[in-house]
N, C-alpha and C. Protein backbone atom coordinates (compact mmCIF):
# COMPACT_ATOMS: atom_id res chain seq x y z
N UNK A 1 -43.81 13.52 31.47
CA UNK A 1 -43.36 13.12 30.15
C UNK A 1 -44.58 13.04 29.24
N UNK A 2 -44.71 14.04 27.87
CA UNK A 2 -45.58 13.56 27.11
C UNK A 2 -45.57 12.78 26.26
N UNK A 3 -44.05 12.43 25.44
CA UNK A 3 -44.08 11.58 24.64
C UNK A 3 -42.49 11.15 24.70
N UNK A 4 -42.20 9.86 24.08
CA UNK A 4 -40.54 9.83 24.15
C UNK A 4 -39.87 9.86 22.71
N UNK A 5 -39.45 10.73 22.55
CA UNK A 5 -38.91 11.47 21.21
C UNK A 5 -37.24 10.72 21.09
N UNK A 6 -36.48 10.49 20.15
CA UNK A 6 -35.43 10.48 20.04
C UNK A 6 -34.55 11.54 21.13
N UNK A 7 -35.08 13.11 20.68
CA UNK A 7 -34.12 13.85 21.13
C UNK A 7 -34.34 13.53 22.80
N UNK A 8 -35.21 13.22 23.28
CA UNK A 8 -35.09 12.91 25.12
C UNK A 8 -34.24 11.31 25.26
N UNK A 9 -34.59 10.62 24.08
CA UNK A 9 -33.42 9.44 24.65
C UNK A 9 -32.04 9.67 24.74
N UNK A 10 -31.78 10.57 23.72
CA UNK A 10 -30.48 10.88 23.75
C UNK A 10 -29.63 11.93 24.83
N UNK A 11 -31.05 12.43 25.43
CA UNK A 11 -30.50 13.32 27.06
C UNK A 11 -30.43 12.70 28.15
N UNK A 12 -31.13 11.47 28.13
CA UNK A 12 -31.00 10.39 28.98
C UNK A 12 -29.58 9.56 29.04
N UNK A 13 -29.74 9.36 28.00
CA UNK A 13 -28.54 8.82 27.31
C UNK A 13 -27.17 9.04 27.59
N UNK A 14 -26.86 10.35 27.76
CA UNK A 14 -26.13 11.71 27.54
C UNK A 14 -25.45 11.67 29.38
N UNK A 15 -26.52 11.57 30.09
CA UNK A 15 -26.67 11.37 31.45
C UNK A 15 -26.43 9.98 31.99
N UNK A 16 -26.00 9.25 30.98
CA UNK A 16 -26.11 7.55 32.00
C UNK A 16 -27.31 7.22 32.48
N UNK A 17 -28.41 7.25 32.26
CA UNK A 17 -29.99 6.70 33.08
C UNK A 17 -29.69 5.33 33.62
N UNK A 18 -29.97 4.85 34.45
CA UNK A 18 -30.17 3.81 35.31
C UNK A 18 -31.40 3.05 34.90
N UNK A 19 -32.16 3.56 35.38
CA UNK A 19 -33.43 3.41 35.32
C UNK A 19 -34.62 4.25 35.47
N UNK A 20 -35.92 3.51 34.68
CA UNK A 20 -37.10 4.48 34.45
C UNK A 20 -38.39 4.04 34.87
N UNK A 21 -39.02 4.10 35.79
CA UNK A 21 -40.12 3.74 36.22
C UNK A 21 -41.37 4.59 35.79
N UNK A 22 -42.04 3.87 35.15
CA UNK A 22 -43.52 4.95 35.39
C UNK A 22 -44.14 4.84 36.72
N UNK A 23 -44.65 5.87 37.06
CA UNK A 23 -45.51 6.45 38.70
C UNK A 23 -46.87 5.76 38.46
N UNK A 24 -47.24 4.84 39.41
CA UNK A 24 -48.83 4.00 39.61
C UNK A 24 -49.72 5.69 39.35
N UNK A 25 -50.76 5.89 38.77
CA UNK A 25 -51.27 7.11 39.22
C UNK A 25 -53.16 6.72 39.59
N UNK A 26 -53.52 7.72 39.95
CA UNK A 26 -55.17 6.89 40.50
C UNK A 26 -56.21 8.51 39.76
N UNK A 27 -54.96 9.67 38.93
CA UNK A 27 -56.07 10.54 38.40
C UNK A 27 -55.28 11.06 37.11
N UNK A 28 -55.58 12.14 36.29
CA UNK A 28 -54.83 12.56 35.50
C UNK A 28 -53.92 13.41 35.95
N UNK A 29 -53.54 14.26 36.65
CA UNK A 29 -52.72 15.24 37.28
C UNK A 29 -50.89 14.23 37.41
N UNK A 30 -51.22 12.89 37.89
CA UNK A 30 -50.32 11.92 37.97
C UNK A 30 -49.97 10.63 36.96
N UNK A 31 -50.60 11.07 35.87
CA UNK A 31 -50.15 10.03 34.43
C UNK A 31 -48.94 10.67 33.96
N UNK A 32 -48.43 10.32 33.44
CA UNK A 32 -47.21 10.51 32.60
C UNK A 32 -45.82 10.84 33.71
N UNK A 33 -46.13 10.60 35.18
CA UNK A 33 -44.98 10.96 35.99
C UNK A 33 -44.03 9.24 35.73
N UNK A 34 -42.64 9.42 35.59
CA UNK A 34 -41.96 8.88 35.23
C UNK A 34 -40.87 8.91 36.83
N UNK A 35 -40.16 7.91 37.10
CA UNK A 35 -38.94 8.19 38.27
C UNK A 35 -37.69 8.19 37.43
N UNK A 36 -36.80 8.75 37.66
CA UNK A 36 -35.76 8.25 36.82
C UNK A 36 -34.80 8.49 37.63
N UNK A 37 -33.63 7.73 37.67
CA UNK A 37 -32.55 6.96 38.55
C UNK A 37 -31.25 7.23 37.82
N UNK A 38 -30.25 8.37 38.13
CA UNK A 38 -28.97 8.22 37.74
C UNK A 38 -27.73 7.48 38.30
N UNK A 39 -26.45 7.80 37.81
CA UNK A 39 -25.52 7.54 38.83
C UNK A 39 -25.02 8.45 40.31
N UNK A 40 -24.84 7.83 40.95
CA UNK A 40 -24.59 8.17 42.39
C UNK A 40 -22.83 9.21 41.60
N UNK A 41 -23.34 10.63 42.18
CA UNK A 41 -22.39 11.67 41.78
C UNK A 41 -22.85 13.09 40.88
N UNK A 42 -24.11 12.34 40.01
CA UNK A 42 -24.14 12.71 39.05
C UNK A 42 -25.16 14.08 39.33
N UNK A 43 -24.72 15.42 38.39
CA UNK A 43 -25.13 16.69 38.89
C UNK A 43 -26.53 16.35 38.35
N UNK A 44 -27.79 16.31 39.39
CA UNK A 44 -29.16 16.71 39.17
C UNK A 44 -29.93 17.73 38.80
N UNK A 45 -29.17 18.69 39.27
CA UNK A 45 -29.57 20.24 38.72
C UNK A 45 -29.20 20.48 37.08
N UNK A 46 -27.96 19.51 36.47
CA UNK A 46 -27.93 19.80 35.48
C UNK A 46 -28.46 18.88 35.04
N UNK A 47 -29.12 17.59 35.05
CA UNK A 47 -29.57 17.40 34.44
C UNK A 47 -31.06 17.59 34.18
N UNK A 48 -31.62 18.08 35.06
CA UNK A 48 -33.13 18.60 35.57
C UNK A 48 -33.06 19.74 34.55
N UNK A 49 -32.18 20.89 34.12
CA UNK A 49 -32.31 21.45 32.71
C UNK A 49 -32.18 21.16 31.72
N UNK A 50 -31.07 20.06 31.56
CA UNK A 50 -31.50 19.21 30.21
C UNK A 50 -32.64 19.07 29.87
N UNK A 51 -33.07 18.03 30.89
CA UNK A 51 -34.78 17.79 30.53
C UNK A 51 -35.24 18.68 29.78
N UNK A 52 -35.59 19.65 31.38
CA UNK A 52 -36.53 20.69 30.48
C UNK A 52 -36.28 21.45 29.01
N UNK A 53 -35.20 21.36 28.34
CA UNK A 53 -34.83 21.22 26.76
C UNK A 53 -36.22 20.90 26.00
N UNK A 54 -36.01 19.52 26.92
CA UNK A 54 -36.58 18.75 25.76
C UNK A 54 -38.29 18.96 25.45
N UNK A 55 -38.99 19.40 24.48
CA UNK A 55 -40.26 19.97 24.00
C UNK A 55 -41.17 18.32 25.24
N UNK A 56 -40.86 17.19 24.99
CA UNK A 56 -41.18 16.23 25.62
C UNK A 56 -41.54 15.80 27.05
N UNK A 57 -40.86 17.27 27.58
CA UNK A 57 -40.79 17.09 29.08
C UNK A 57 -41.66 18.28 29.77
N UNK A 58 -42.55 18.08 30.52
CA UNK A 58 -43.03 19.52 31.05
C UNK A 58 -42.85 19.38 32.22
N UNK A 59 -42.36 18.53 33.27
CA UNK A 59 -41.82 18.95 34.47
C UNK A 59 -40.45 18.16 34.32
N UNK A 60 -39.78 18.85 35.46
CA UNK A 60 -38.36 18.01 36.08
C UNK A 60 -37.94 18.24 37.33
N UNK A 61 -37.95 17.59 38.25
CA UNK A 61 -38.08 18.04 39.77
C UNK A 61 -36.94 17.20 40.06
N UNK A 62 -36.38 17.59 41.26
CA UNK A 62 -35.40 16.60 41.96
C UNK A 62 -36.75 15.84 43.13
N UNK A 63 -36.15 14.93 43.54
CA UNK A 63 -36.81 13.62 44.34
C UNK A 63 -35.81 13.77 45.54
N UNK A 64 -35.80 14.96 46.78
CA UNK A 64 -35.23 14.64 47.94
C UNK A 64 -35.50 13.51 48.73
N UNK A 65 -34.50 13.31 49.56
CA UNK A 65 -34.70 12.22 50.50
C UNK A 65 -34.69 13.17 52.18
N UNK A 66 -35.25 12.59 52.81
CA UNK A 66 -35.63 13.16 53.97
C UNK A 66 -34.31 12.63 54.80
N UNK A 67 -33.63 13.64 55.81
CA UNK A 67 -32.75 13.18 56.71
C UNK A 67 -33.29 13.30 58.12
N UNK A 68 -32.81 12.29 59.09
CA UNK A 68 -33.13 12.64 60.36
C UNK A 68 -32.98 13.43 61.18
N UNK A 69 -33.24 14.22 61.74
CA UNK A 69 -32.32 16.01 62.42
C UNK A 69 -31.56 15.12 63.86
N UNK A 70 -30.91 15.84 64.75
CA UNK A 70 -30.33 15.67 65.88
C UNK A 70 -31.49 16.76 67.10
N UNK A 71 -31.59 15.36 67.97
CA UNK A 71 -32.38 16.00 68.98
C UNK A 71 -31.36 15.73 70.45
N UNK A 72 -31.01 16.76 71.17
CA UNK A 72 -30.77 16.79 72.61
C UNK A 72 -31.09 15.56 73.53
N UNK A 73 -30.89 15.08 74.46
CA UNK A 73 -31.43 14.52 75.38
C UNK A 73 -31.11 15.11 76.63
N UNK A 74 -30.91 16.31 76.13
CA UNK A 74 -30.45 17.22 77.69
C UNK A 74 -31.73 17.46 78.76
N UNK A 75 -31.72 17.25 79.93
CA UNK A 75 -33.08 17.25 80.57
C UNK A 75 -33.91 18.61 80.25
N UNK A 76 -33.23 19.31 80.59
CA UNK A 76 -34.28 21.00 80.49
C UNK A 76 -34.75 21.26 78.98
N UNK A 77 -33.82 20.74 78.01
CA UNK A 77 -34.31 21.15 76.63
C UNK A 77 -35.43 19.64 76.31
N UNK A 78 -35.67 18.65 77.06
CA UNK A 78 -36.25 17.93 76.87
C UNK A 78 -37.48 17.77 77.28
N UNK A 79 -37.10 19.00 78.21
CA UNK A 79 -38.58 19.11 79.57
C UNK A 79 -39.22 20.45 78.66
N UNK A 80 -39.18 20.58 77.83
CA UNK A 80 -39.10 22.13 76.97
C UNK A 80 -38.90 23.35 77.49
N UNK A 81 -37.96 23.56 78.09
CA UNK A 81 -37.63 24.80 78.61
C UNK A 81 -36.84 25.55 78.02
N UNK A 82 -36.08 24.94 77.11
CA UNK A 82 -35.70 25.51 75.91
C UNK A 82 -36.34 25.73 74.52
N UNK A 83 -37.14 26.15 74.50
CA UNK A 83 -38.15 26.99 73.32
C UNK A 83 -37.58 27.40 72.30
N UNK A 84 -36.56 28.44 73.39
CA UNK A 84 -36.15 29.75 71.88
C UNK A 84 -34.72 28.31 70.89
N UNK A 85 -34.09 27.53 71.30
CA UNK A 85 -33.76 26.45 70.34
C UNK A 85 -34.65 26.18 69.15
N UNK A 86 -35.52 25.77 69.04
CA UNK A 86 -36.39 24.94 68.80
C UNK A 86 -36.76 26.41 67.92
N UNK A 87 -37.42 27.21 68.36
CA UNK A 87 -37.50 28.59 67.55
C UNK A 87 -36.73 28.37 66.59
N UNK A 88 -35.41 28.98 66.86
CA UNK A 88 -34.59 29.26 65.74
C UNK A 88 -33.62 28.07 65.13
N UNK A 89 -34.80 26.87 65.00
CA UNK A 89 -34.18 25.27 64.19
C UNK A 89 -32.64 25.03 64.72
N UNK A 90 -32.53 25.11 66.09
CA UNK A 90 -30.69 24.29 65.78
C UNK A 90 -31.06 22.91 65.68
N UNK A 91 -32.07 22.41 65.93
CA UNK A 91 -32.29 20.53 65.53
C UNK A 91 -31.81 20.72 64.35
N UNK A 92 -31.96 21.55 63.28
CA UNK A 92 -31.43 21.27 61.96
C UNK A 92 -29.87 21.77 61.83
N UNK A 93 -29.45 22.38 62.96
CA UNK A 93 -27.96 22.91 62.89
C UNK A 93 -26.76 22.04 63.07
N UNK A 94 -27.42 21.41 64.17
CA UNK A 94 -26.23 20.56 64.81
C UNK A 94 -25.29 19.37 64.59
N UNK A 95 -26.42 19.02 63.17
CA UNK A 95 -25.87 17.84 62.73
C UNK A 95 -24.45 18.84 61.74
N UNK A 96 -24.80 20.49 61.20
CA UNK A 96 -23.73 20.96 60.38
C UNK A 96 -22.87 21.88 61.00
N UNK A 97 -22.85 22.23 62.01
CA UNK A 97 -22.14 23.33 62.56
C UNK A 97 -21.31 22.02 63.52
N UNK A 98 -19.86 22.41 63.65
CA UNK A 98 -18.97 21.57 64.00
C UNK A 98 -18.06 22.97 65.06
N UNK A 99 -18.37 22.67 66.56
CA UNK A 99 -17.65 23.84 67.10
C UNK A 99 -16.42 23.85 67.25
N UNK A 100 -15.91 25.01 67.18
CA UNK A 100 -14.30 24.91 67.24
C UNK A 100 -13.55 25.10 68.55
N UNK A 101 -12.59 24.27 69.23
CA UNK A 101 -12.05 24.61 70.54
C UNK A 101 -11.22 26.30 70.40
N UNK A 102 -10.95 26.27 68.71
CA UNK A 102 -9.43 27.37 69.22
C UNK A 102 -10.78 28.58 68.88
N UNK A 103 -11.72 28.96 68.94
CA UNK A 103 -12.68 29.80 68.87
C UNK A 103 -12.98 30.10 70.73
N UNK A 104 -12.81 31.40 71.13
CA UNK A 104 -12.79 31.70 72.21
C UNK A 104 -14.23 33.06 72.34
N UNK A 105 -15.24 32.50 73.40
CA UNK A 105 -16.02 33.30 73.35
C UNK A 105 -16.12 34.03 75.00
N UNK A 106 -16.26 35.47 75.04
CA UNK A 106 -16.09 35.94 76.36
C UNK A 106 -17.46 36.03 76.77
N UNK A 107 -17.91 35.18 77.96
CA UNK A 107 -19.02 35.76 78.73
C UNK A 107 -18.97 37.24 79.53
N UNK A 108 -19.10 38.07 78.92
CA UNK A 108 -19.24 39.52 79.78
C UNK A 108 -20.39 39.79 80.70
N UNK A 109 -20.45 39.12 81.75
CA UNK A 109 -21.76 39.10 82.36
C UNK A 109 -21.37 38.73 83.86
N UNK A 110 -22.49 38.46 84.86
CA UNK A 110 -22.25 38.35 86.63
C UNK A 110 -21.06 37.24 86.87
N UNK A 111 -20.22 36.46 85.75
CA UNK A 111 -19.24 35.96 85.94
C UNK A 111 -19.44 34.50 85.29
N UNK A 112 -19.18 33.30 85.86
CA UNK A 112 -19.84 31.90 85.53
C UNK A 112 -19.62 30.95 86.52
N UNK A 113 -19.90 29.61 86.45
CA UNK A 113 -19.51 28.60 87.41
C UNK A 113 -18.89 28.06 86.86
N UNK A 114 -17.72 27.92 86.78
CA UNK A 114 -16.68 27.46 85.83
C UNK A 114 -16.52 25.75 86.78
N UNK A 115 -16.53 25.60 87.59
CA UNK A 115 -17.00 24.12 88.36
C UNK A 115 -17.96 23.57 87.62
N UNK A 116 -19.33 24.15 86.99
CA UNK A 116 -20.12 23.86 86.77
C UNK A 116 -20.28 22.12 85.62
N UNK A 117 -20.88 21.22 86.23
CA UNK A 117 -21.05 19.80 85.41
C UNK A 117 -20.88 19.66 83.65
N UNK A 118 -22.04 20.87 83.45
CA UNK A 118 -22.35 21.02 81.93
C UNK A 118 -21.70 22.31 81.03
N UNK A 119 -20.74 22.87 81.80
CA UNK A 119 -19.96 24.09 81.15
C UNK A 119 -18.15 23.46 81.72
N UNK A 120 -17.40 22.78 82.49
CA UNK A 120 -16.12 22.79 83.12
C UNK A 120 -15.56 22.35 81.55
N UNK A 121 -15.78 21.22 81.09
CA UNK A 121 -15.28 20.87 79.70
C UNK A 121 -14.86 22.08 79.18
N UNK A 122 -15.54 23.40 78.98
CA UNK A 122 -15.75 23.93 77.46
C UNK A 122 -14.99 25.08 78.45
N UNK A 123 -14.30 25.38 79.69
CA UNK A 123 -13.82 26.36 80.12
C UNK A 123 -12.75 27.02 79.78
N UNK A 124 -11.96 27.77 79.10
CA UNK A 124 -10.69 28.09 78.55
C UNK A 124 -9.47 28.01 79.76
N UNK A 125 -8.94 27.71 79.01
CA UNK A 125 -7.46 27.79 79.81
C UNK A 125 -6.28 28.27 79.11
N UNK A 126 -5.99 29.73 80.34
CA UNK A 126 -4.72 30.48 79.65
C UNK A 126 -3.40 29.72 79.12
N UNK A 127 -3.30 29.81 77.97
CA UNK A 127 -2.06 28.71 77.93
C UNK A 127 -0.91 29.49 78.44
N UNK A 128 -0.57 31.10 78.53
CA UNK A 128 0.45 31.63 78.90
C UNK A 128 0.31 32.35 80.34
N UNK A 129 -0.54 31.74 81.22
CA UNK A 129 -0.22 32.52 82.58
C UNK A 129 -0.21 30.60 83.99
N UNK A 130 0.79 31.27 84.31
CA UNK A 130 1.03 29.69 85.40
C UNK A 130 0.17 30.14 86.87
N UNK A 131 -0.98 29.42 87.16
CA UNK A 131 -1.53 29.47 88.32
C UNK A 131 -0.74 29.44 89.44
N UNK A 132 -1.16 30.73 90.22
CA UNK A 132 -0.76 30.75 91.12
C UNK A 132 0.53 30.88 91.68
N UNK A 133 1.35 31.96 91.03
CA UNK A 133 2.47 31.89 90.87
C UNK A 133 2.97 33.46 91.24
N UNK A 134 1.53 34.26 91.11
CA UNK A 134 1.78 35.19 91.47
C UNK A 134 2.69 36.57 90.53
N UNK A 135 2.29 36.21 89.11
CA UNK A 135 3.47 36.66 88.10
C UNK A 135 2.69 37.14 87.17
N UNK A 136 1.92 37.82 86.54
CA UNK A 136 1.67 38.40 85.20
C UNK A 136 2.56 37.50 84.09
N UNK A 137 2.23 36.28 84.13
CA UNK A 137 3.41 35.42 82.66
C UNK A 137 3.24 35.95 81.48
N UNK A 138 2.13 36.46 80.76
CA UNK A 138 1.92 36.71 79.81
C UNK A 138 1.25 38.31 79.68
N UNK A 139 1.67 38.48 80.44
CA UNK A 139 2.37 40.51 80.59
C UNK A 139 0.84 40.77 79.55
N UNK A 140 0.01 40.64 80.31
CA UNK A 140 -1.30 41.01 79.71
C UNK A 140 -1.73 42.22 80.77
N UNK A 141 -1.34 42.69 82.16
CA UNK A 141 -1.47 43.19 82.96
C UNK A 141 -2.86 42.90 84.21
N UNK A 142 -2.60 41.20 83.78
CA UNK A 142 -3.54 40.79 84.45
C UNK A 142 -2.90 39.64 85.24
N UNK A 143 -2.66 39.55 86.94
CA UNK A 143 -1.93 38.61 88.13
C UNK A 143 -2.62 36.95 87.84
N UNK A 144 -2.19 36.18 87.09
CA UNK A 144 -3.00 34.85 87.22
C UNK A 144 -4.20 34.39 86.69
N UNK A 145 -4.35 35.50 85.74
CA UNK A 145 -5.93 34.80 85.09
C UNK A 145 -5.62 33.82 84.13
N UNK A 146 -5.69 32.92 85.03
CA UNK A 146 -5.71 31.29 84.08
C UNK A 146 -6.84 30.86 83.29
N UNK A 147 -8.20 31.51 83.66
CA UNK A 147 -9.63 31.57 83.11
C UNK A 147 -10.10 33.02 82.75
N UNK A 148 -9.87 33.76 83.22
CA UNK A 148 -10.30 35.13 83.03
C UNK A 148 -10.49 35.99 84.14
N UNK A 149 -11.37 36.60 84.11
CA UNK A 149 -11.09 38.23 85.22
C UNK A 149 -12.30 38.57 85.71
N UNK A 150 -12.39 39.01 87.44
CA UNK A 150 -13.52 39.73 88.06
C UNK A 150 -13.41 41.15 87.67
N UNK A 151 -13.70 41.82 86.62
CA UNK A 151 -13.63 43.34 87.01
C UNK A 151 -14.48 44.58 87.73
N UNK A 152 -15.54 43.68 88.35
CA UNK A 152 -15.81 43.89 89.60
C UNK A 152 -15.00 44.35 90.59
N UNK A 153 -14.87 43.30 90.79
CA UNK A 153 -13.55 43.04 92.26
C UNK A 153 -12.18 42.97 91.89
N UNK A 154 -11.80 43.12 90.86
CA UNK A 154 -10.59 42.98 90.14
C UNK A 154 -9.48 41.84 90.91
N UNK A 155 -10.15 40.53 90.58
CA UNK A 155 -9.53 39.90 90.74
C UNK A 155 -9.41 38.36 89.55
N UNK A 156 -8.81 37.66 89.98
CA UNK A 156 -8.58 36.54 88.71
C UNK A 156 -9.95 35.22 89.09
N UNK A 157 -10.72 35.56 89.40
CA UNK A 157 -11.66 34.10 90.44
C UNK A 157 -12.75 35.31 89.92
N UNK A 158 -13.31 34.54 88.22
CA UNK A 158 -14.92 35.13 88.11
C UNK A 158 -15.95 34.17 88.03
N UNK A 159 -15.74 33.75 89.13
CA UNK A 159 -17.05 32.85 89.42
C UNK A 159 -18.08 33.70 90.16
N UNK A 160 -19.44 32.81 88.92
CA UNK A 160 -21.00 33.79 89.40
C UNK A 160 -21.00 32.97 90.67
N UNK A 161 -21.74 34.81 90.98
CA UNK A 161 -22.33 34.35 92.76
C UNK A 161 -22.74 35.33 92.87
N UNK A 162 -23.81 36.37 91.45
CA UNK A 162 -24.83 36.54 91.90
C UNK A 162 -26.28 35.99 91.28
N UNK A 163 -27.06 35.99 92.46
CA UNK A 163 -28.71 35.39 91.23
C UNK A 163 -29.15 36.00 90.71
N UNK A 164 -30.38 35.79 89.77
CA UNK A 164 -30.93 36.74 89.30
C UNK A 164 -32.70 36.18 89.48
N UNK A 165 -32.84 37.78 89.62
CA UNK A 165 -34.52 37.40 90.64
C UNK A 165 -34.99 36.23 91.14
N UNK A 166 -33.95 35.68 92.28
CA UNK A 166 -33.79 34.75 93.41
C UNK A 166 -33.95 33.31 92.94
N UNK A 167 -33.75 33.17 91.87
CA UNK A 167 -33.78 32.10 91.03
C UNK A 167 -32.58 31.12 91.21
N UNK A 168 -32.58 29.93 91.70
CA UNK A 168 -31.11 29.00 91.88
C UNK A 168 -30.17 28.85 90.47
N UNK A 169 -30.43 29.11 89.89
CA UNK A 169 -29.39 29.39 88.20
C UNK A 169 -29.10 30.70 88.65
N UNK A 170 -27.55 31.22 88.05
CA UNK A 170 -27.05 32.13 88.42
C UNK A 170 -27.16 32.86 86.88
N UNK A 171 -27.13 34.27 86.77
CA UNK A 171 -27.68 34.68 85.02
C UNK A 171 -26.12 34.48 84.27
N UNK A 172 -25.09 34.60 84.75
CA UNK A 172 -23.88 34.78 83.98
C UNK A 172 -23.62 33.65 83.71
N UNK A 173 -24.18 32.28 84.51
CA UNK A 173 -23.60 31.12 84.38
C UNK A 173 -24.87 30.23 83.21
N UNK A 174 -25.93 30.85 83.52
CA UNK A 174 -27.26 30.85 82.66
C UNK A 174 -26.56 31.05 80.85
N UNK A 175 -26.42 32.15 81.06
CA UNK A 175 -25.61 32.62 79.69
C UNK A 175 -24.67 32.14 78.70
N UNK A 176 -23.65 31.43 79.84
CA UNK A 176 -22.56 31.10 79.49
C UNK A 176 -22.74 29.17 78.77
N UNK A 177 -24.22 29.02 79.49
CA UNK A 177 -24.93 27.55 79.19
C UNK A 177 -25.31 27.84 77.56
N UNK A 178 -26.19 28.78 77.77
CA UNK A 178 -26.50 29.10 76.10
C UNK A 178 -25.48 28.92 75.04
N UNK A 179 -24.51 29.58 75.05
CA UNK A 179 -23.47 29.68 74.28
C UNK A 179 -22.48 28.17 74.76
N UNK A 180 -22.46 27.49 75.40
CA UNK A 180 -21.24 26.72 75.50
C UNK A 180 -21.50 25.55 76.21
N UNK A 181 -22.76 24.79 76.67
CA UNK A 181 -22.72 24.12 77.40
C UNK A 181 -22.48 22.91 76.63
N UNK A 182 -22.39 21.45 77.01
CA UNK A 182 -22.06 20.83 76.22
C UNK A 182 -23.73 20.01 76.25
N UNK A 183 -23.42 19.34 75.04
CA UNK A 183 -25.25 19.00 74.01
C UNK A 183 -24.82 17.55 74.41
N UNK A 184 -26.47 17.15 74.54
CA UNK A 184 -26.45 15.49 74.49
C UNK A 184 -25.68 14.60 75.13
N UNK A 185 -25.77 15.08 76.40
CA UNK A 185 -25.02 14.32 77.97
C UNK A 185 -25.87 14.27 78.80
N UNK A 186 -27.19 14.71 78.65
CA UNK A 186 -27.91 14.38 79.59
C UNK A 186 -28.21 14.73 81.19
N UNK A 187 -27.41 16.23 80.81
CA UNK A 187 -27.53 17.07 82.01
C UNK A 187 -27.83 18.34 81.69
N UNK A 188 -28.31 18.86 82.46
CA UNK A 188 -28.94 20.15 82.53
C UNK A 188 -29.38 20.81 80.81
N UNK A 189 -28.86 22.14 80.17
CA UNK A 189 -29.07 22.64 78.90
C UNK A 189 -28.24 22.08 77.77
N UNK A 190 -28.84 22.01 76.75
CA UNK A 190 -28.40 22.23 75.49
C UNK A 190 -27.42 23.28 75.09
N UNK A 191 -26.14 23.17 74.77
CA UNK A 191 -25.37 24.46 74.43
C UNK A 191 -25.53 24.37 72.59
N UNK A 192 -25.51 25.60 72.43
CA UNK A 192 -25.23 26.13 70.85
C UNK A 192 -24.37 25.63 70.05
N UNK A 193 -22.91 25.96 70.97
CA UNK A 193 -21.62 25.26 70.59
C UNK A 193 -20.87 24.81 71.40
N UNK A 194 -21.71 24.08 72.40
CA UNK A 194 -20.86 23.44 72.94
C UNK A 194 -20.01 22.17 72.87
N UNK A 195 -20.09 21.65 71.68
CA UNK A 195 -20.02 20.08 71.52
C UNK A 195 -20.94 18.71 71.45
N UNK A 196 -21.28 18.41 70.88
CA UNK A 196 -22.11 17.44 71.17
C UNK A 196 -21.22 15.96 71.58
N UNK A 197 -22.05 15.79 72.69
CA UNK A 197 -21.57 14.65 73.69
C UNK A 197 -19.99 14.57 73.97
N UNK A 198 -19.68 13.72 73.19
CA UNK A 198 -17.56 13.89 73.19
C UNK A 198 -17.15 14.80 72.85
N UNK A 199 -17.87 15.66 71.53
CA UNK A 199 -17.32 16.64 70.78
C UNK A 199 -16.57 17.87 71.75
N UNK A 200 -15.83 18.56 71.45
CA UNK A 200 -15.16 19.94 71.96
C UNK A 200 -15.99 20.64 71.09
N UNK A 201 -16.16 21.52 72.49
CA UNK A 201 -16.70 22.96 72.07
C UNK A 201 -15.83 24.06 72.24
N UNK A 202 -17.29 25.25 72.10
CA UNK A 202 -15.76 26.85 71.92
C UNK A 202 -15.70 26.63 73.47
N UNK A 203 -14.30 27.93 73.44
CA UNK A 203 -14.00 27.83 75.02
C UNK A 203 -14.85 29.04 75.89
N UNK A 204 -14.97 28.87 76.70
CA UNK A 204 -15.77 30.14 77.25
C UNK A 204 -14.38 30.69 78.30
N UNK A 205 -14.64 31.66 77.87
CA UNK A 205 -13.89 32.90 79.21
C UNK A 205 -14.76 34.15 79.79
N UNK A 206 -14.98 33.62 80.89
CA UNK A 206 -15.49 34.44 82.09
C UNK A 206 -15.20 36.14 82.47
């Protein structure tokens, strides 16, 4: 602020001002900084061009507030073994991405552990074929896939069982963690969308 002119009281004005603090400053770069305080609602962006209108004003900045991100307490993403997370910021995702149950994602890969602790939650279930019944119910031309399909072995049971370079994690069930495991339970990985803690995640099909 260089000077306070009529025409800036009246943009203040114009805006409801709250209040106006001048900024302590300790050089010149920070004299004339002013805080100013609207109502809770009120568009900042428009009034941050008002300002600048005014011949009186040579800056107008918004004043963010810092939020806290969401961190995992999943052991492996805690032990950092999950990197590529952390790479591509989901700490900043998770608090906005809200996963959806009726969102169905297919693992196309060595199968999954659908038993598995940190993926059984998020497992799909056919709503139109009755286990074990021996019937194609939902004339998909598939006998009982209540979860999905070996097309391997062409059968309805795609549970991984193979490893990958002799490693005790199986890669399809590895995969199927990425995409779906459930977040912030305190077992094994971090999933993408899998839910955080209570939350429902997408469903995975095998």
């Amino acid at each position: 602020m260089i000077n306070g002119s009529q025409e800036l009281q009246n943009t203040l004005d114009k805006h409801a001002i709250q209040s106006s603090r001048k900024r302590s400053h300790v050089n010149r770069e920070t004299n004339g900084w002013y805080r100013l305080e609207f109502p809770e609602g009120a568009d900042l962006k428009i009034i941050c061009t008002d300002l600048l209108t005014c011949p009186d004003i040579r800056y107008a900045i918004l004043n963010h507030y810092g939020v806290l991100y969401s961190e995992p307490n999943d052991t492996l993403y805690q032990a950092g073994d999950q990197w590529v997370l952390e790479k591509i910021q989901m700490d900043l995702c998770w608090d906005l991405a809200k996963p959806d149950q009726t969102i169905l994602v297919g693992i196309i890969d060595y199968g999954m552990d659908y038993d598995h602790e940190d993926l059984s939650d998020n497992v799909w279930a056919n709503p139109g074929e009755i286990s074990g019944d021996s019937t194609d119910n939902d004339n998909n031309g598939f006998i009982d896939n209540t979860m999905g399909w070996d097309f391997v072995y062409n059968d309805n049971n795609p549970m991984d069982t193979v490893g990958y370079d002799n490693c005790i994690d199986y890669y399809g069930t590895g995969v199927a963690g990425i995409v779906g495991a459930k977040t912030y339970n305190t077992i094994g990985v971090a999933g993408i969308a899998g839910g955080w803690l209570n939350q429902s995640g997408v469903k995975l099909v095998p």
